[in-house]
N, C-alpha and C. Protein backbone atom coordinates (compact mmCIF):
# COMPACT_ATOMS: atom_id res chain seq x y z
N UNK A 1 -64.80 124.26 129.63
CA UNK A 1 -65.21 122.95 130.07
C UNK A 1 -65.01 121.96 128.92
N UNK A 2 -64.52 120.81 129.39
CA UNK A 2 -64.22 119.84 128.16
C UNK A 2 -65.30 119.20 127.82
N UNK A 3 -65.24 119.05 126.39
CA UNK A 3 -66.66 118.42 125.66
C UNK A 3 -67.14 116.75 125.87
N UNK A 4 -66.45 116.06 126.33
CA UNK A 4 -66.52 114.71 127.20
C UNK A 4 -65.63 115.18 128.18
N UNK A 5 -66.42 114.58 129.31
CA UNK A 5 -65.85 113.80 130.56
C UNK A 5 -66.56 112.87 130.90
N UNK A 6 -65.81 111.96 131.21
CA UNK A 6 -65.91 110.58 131.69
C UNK A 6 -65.67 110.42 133.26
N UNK A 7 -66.46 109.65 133.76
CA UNK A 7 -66.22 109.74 135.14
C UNK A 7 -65.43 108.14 135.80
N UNK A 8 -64.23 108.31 135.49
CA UNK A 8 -63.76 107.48 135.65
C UNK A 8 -62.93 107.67 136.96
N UNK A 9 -62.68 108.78 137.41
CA UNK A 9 -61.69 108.31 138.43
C UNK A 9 -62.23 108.37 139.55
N UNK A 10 -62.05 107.30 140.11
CA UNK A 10 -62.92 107.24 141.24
C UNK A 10 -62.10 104.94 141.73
N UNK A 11 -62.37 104.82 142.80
CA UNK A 11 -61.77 103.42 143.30
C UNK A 11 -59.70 103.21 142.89
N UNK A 12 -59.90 102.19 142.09
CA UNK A 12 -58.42 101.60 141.73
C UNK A 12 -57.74 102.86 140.99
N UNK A 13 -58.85 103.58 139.77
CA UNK A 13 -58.01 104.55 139.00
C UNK A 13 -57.73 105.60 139.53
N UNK A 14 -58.42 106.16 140.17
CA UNK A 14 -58.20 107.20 141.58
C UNK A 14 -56.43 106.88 142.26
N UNK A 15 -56.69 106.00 143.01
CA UNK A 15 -55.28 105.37 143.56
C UNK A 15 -54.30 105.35 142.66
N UNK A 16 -54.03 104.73 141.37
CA UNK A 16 -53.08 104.58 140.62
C UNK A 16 -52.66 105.63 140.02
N UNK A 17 -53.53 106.02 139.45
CA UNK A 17 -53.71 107.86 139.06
C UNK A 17 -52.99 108.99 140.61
N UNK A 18 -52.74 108.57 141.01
CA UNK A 18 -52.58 109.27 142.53
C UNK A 18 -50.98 108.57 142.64
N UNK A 19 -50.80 107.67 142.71
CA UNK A 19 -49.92 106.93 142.80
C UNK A 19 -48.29 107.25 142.01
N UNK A 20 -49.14 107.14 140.67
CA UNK A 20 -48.00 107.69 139.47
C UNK A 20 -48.02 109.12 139.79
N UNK A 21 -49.15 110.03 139.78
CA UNK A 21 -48.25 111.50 140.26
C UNK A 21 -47.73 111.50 141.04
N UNK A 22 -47.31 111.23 142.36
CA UNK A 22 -46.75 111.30 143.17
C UNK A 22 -45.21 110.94 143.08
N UNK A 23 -45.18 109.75 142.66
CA UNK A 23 -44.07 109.52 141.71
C UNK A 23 -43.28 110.14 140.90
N UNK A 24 -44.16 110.64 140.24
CA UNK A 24 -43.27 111.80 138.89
C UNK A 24 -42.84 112.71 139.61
N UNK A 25 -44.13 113.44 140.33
CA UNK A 25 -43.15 114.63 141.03
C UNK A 25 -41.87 114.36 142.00
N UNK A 26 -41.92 113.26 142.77
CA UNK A 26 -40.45 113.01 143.46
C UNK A 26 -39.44 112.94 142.55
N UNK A 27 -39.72 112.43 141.40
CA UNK A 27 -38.76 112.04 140.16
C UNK A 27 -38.10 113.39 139.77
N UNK A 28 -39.19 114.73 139.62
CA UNK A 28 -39.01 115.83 138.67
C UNK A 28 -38.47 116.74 140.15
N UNK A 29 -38.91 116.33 141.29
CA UNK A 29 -38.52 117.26 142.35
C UNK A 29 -39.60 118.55 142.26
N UNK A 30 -40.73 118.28 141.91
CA UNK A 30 -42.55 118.98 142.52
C UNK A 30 -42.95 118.57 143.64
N UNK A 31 -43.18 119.87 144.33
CA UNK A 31 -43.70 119.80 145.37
C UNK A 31 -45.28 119.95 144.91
N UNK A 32 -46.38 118.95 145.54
CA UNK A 32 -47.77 119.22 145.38
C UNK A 32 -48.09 120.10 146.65
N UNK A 33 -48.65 120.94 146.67
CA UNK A 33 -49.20 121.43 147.32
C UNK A 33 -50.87 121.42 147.87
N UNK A 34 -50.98 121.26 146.75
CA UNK A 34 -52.66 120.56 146.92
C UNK A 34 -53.28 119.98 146.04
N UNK A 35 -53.81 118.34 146.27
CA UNK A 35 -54.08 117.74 145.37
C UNK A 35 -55.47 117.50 145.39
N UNK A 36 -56.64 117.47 145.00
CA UNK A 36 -58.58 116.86 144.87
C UNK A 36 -58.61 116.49 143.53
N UNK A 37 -59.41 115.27 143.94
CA UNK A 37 -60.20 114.63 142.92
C UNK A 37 -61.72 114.75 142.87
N UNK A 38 -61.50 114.64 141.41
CA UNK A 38 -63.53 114.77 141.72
C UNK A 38 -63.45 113.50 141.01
N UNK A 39 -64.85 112.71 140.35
CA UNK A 39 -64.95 111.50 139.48
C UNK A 39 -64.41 111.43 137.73
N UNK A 40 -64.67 113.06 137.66
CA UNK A 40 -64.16 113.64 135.87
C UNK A 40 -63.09 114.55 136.41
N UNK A 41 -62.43 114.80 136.84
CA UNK A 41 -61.12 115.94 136.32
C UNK A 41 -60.58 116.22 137.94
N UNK A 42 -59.10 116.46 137.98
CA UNK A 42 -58.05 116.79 139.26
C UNK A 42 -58.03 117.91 139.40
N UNK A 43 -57.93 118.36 140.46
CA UNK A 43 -57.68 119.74 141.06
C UNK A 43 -56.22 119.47 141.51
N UNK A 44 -54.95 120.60 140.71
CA UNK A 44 -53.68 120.23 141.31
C UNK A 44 -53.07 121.66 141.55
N UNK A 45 -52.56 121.83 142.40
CA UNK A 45 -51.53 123.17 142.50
C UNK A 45 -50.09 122.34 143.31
N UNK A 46 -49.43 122.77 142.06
CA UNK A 46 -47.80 122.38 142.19
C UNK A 46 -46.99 123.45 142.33
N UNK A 47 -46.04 123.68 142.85
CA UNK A 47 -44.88 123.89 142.73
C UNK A 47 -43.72 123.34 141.76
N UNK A 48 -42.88 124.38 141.12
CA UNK A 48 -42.00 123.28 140.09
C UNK A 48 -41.08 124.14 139.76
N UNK A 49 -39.96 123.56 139.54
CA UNK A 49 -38.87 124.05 138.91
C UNK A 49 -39.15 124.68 137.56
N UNK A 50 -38.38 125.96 137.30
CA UNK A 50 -39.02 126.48 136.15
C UNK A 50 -38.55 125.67 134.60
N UNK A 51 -38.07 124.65 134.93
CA UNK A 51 -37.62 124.09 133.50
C UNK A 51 -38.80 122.58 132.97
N UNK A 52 -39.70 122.58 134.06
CA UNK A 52 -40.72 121.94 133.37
C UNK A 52 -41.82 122.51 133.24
N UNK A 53 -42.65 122.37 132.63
CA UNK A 53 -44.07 122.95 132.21
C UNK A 53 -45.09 122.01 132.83
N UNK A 54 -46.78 122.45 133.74
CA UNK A 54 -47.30 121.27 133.67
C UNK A 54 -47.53 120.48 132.59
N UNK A 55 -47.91 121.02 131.79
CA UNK A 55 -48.38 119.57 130.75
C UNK A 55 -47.18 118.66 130.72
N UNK A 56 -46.12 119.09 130.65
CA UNK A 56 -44.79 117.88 130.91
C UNK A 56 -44.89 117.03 131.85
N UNK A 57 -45.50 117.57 132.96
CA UNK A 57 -45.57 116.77 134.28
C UNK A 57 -46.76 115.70 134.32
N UNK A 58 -48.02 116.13 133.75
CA UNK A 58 -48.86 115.45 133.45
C UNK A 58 -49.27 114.61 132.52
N UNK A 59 -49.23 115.52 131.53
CA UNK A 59 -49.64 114.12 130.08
C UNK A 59 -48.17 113.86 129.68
N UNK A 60 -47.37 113.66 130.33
CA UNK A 60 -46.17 112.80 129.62
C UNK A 60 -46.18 111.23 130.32
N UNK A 61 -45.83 110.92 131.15
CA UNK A 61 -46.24 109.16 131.29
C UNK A 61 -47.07 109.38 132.11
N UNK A 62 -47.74 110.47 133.39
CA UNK A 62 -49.13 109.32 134.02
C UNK A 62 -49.83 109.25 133.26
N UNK A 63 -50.34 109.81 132.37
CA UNK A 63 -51.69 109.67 131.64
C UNK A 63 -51.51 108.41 130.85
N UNK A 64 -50.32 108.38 129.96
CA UNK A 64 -49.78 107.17 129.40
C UNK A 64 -50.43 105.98 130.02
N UNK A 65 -49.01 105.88 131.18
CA UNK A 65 -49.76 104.40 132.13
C UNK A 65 -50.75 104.29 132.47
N UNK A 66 -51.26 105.57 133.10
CA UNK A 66 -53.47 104.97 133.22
C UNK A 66 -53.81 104.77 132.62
N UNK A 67 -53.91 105.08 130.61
CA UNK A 67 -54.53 104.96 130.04
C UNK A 67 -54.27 103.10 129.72
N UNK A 68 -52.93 103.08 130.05
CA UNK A 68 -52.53 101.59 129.17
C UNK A 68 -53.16 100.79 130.63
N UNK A 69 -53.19 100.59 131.84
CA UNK A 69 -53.37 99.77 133.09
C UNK A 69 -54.97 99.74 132.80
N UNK A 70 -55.35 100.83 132.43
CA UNK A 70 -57.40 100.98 132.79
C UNK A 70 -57.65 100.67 131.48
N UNK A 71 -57.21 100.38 130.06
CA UNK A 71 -57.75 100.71 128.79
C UNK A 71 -59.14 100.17 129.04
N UNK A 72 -59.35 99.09 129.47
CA UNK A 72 -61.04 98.62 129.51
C UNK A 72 -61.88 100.08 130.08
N UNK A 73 -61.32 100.63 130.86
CA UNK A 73 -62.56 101.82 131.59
C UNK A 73 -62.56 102.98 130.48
N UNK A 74 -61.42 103.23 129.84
CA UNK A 74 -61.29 104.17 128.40
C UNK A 74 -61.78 104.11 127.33
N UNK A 75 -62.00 102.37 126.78
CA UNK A 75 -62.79 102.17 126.04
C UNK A 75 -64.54 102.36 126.07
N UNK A 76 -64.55 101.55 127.31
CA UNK A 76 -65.52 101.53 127.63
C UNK A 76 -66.27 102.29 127.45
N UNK A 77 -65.96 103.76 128.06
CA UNK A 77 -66.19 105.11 128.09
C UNK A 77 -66.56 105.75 127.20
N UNK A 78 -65.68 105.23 125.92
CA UNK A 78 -65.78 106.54 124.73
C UNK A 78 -67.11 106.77 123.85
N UNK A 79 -67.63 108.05 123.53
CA UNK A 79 -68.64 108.26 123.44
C UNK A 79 -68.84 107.86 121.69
């Protein structure tokens, strides 16, 4: 379990956050198979070509762009 969570996703960041994955994976050619949100952390099971890794899929630009679109809810946040 991670030592902060922030409960940020939830309304606009939820959506945008939702938005950009969806995106990447059409981009990378991932199929989601099942996606949940809770308010602190995603539930994802993908499908993927074996030449990407998740963390490639994930913390390479969505996290980026949410972090740069929401910075007020990140700051905000930090403990």
């Amino acid at each position: 379990m991670p030592k902060y969570r922030r409960k940020i996703l939830k309304g606009d960041v939820a959506k945008e956050f939702e938005r950009l994955l969806l995106e990447k994976c059409e981009r990378m050619e991932v199929k989601i198979l099942d996606l949940s949100f809770q308010h602190d952390h995603v539930h994802l099971f993908i499908y993927t070509p074996l030449r990407y890794s998740p963390s490639q899929l994930i913390y390479g630009t969505i996290l980026k762009n949410v972090r740069i679109e929401f910075s007020t809810i990140f700051i905000k946040n930090v403990i």
